[in-house]
Protein backbone atom coordinates (compact mmCIF):
# COMPACT_ATOMS: atom_id res chain seq x y z
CA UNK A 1 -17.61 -28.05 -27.78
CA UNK A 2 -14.79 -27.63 -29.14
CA UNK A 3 -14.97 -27.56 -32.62
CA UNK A 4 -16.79 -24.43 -32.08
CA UNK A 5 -14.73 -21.92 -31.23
CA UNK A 6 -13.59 -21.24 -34.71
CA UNK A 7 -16.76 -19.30 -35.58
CA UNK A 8 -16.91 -17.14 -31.76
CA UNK A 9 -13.34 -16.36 -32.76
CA UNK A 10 -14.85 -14.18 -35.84
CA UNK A 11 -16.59 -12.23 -33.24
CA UNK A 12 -14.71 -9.28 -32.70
CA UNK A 13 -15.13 -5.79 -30.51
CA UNK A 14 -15.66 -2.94 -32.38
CA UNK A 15 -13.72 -0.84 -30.35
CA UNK A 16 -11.29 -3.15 -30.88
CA UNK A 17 -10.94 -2.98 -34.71
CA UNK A 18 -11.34 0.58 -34.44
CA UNK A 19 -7.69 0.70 -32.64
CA UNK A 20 -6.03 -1.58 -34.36
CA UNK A 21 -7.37 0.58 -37.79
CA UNK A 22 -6.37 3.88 -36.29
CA UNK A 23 -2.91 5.30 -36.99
CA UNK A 24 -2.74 7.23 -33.95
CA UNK A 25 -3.78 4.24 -32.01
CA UNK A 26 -1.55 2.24 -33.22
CA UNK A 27 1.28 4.33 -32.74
CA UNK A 28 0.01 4.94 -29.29
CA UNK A 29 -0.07 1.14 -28.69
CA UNK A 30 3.34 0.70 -30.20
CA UNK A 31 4.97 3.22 -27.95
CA UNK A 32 3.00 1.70 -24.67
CA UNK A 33 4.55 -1.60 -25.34
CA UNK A 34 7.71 -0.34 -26.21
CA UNK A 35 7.69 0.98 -22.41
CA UNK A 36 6.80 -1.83 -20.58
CA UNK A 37 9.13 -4.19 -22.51
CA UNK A 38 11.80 -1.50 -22.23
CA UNK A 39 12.64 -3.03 -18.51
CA UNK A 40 12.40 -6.66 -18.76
CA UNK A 41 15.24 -8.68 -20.12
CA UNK A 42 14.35 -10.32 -23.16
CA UNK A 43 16.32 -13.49 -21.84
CA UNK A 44 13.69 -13.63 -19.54
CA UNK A 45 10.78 -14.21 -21.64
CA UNK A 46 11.79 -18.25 -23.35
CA UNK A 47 12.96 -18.79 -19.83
CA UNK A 48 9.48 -18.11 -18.72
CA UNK A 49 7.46 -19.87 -21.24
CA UNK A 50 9.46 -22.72 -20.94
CA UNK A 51 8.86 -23.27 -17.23
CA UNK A 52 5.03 -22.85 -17.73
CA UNK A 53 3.85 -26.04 -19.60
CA UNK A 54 0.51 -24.67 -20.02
CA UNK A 55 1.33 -22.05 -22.22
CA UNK A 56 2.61 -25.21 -24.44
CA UNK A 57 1.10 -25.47 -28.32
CA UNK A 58 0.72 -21.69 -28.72
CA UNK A 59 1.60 -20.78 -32.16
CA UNK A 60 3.99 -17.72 -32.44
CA UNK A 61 1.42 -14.73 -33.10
CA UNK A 62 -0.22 -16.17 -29.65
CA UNK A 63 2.98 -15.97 -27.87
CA UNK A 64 3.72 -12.85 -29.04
CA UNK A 65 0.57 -11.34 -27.95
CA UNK A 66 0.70 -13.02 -24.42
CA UNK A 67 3.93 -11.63 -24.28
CA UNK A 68 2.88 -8.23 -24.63
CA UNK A 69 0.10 -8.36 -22.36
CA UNK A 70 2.49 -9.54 -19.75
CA UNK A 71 4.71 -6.87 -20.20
CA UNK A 72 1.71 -4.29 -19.72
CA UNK A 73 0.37 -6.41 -16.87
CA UNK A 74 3.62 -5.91 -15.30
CA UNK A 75 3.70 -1.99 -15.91
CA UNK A 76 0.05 -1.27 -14.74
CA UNK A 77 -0.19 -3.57 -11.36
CA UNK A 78 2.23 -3.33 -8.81
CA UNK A 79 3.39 -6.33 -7.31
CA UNK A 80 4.30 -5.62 -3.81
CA UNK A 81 6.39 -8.31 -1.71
CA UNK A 82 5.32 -8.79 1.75
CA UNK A 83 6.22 -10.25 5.17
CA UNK A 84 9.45 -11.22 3.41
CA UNK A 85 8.55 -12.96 0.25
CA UNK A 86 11.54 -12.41 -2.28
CA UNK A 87 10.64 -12.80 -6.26
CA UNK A 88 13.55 -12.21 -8.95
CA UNK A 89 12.52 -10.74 -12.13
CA UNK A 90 11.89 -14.14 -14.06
CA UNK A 91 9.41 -15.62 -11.50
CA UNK A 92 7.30 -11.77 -11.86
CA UNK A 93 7.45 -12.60 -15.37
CA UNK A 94 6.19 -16.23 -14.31
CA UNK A 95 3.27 -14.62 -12.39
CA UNK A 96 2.66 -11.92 -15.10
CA UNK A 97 2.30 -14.37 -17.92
CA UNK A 98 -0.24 -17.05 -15.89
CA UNK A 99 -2.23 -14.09 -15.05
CA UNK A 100 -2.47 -12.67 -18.63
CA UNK A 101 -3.38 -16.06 -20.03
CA UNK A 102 -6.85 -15.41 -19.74
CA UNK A 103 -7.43 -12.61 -21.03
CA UNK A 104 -5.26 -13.13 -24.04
CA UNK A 105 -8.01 -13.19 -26.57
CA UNK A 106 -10.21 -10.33 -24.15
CA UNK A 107 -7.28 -7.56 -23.31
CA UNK A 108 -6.25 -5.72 -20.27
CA UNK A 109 -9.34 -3.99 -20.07
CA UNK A 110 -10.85 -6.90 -18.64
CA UNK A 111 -8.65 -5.97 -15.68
CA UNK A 112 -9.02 -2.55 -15.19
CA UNK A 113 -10.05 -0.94 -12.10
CA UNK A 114 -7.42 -2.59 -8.91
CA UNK A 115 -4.46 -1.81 -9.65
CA UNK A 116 -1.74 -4.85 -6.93
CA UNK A 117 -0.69 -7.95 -6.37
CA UNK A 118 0.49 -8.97 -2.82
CA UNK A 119 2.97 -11.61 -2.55
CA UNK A 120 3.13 -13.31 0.89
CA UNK A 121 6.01 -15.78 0.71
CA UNK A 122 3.44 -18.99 1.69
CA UNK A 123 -0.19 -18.85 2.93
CA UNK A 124 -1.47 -16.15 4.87
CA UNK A 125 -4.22 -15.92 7.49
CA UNK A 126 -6.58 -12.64 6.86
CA UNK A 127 -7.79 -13.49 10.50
CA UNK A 128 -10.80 -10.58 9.26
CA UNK A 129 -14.29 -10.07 10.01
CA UNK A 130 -16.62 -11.38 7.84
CA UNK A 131 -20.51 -10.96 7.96
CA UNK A 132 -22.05 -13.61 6.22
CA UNK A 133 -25.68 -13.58 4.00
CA UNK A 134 -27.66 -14.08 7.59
CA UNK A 135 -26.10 -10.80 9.22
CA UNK A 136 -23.41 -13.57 10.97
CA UNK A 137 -20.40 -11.98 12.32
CA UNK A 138 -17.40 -14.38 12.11
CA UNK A 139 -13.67 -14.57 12.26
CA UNK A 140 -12.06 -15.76 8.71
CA UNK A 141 -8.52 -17.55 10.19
CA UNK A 142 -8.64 -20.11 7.46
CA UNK A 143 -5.16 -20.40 5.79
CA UNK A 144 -5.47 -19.14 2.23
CA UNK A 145 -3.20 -19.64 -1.01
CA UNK A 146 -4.93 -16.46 -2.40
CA UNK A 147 -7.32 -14.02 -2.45
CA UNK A 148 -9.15 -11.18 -4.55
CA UNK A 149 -10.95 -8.72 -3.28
CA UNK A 150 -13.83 -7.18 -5.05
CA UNK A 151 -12.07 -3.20 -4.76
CA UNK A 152 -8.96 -3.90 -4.23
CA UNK A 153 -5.59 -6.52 -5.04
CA UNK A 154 -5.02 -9.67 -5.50
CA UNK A 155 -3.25 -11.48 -2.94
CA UNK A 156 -0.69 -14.73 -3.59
CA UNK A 157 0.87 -17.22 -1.32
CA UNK A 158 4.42 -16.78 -4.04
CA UNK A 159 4.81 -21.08 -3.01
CA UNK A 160 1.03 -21.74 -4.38
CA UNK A 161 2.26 -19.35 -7.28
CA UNK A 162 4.73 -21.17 -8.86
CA UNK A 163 2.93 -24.24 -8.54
CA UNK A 164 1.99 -22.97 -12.11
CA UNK A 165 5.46 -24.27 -13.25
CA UNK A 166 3.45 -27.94 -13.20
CA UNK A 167 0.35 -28.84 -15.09
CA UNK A 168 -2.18 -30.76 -12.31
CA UNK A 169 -5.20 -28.65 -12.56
CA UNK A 170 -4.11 -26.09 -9.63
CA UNK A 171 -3.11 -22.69 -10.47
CA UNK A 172 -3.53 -20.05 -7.72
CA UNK A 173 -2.71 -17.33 -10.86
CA UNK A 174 -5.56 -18.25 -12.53
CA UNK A 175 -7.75 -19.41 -9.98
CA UNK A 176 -7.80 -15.96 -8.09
CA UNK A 177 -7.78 -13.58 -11.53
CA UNK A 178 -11.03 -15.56 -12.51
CA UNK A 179 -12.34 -14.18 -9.67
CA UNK A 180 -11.67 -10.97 -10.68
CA UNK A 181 -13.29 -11.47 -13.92
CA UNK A 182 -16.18 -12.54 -12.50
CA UNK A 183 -16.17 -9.29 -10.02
CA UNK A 184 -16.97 -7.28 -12.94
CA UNK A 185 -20.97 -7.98 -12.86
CA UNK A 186 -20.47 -7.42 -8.84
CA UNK A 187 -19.75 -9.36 -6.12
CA UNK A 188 -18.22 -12.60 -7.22
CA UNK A 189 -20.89 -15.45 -8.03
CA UNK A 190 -19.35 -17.57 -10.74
CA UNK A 191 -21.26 -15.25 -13.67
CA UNK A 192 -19.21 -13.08 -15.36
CA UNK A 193 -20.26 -10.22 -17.75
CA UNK A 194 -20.91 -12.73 -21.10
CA UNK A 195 -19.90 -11.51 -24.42
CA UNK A 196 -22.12 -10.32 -27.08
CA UNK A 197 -24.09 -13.53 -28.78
CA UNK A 198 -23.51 -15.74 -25.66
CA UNK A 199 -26.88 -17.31 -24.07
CA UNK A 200 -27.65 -15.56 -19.87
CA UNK A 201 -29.40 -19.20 -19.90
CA UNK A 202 -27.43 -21.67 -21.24
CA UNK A 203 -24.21 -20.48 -19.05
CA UNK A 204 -26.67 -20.73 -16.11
CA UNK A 205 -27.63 -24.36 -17.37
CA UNK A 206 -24.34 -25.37 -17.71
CA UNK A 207 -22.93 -24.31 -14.25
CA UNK A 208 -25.84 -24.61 -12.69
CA UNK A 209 -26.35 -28.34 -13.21
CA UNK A 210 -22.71 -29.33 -13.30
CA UNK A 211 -22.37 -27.76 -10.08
CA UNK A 212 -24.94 -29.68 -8.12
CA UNK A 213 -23.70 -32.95 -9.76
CA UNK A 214 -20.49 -31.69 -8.07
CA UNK A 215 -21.64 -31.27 -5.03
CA UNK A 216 -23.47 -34.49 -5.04
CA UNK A 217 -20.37 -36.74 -5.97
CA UNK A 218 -17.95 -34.50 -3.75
CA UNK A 219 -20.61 -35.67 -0.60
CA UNK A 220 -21.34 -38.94 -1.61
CA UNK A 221 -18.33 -40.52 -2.84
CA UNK A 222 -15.59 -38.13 -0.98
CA UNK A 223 -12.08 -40.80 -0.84
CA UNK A 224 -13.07 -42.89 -3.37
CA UNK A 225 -12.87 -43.58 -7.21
CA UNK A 226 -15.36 -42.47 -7.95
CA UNK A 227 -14.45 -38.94 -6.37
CA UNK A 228 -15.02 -35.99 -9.03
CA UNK A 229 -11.75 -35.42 -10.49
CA UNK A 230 -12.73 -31.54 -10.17
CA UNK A 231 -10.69 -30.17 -7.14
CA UNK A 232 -13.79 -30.57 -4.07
CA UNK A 233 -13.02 -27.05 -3.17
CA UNK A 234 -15.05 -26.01 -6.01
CA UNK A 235 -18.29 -27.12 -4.09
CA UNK A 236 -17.98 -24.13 -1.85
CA UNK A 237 -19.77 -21.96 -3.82
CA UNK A 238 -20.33 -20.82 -7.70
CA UNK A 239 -17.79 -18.37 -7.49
CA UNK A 240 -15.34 -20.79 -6.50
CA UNK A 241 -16.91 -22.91 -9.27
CA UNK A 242 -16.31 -20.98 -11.65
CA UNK A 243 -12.52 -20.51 -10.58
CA UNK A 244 -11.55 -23.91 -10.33
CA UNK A 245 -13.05 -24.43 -13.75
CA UNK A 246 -11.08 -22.27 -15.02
CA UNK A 247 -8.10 -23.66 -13.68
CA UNK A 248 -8.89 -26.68 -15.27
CA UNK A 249 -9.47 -24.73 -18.26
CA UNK A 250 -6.61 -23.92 -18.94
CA UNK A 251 -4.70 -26.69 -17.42
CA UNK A 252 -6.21 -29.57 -17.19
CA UNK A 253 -8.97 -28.81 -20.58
CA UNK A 254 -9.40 -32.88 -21.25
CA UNK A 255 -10.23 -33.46 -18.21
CA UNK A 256 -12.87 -30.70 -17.89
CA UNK A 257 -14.14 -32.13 -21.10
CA UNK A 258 -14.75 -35.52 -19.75
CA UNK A 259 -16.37 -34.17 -16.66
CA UNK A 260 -18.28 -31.59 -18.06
CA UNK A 261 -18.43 -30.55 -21.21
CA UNK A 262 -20.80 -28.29 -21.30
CA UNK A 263 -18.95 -25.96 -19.11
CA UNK A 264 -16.03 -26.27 -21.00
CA UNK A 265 -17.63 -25.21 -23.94
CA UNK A 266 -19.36 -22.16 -21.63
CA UNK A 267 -15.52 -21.43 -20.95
CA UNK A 268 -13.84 -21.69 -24.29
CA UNK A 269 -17.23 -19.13 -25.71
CA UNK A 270 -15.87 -16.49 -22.57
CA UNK A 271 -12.48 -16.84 -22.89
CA UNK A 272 -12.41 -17.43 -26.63
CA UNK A 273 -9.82 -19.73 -26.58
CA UNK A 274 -9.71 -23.93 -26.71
CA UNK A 275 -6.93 -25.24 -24.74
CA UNK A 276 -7.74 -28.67 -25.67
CA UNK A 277 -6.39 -28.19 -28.81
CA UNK A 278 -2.92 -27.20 -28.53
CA UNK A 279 -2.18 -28.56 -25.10
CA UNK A 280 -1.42 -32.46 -24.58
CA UNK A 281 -4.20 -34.65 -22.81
CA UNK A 282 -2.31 -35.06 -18.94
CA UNK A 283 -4.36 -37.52 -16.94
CA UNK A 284 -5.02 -36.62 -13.24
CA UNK A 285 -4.27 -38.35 -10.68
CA UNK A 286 -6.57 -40.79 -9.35
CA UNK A 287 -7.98 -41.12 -5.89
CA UNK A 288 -6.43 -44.19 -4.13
């Protein structure tokens, strides 16, 4: 799977290479960045990708551009603090950069349309009505590290946040921003818009059956070794699937290799990236 990323890699957006070969777009561009960066410290920035070991392996032009996208993340979405939650510039840089991982080889775009992201200082309780696909009327009081909502912001527990800062295969960042990347076909159901040349079948093939197997071990051997190393909350649903795979993705990509390859090469084709190869192979921990 992934030895072959190198050829989706050639495929590029035309509206894409139509900026970069425009003058006026590029001097548009130049100036945009040049006002998002114009407020964030550049001490900040090693600071950051040092404390983010999965950002480790990417070569300079990468880090560059994830820098940049960070910035711009940071100037278009407000990140509010609530119910007391304090953040210093570095950790909003922290947050920024997680977030902008994956879309480093898509763009902003792929975030447009919300425009926040709450902080709570440690889970939250929405305690919110929520009607259900039989009409069901119930009460959602579940503690929650995050959340996304399908017109509106992302929410964060800041704690679950800067979990980021280890590489285990949970990342609230990423986990919650993959929902809103798969919110742009509709309601979240763990099938995101696919790029141009990508199969409608063989994502569905690839989910679809490494889900159930998912399901099946997560039931059947629940507390023992041979537990899915996948975190069991992905059994929920597809959506959270699809989430949790990408958490894995991009931190845990051996792993996700081992388990299911096919969906990791589903991933690396939509994100158009392949952690695997610049990241070191971290093994998970084992159930006891």
């Amino acid at each position: 799977m992934p030895g072959a990323l190198p050829m989706l890699n050639r495929i590029k957006d035309k509206p894409l290479l139509d900026a970069v070969n425009n003058p006026i777009a590029r001097w548009w561009r130049a100036r945009s960045l040049a006002r998002a960066h114009a407020g964030i410290d550049p001490a900040l920035w090693p600071q950051a990708f040092g404390a983010l070991p999965l950002l480790d392996g990417l070569d300079p032009g990468a880090r560059r551009r994830l820098r940049d996208l960070a910035a711009l993340f940071l100037q278009r979405k407000a990140l509010e603090l609530s119910r007391g939650a304090r953040a210093d510039a570095r950790t909003c840089v922290e947050i920024a950069l997680q977030a902008s991982l994956p879309i480093l080889e898509l763009g902003l775009d792929w975030y447009r349309g919300w425009h926040a992201v709450i902080l709570y200082p440690d889970e939250f309780v929405p305690a919110r009505e929520v009607i259900d696909e039989d009409g069901i009327v119930w009460i959602d009081d579940e503690p929650k590290s995050g959340e996304a909502w399908e017109h509106g912001p992302v929410i964060l527990s800041l704690a679950d946040a800067m979990a980021g800062r280890e590489r285990d295969g949970y990342n609230v960042v990423i986990h919650e921003l993959a929902h809103k990347l798969d919110m742009r076909s509709g309601a979240a159901n763990g099938h995101p818009p696919l790029h141009a040349g990508m199969s409608h079948e063989r994502w569905a093939q690839a989910f679809g059956d490494a889900y159930d197997d998912l399901c099946r071990r997560a039931d059947r051997f629940a507390g023992t070794a041979h537990e899915p190393l996948l975190d069991p909350y992905a059994a929920e649903s597809p959506a959270e699937f699809f989430a949790v795979c990408s958490e894995a993705f991009f931190e845990l990509p051996h792993m996700l290799i081992d388990e299911y390859p096919g969906v990791y090469g589903q991933l690396a084709a939509f994100y158009r990236q392949d952690p695997a190869t610049r990241l070191a192979r971290v093994e998970p921990d084992l159930p006891a």
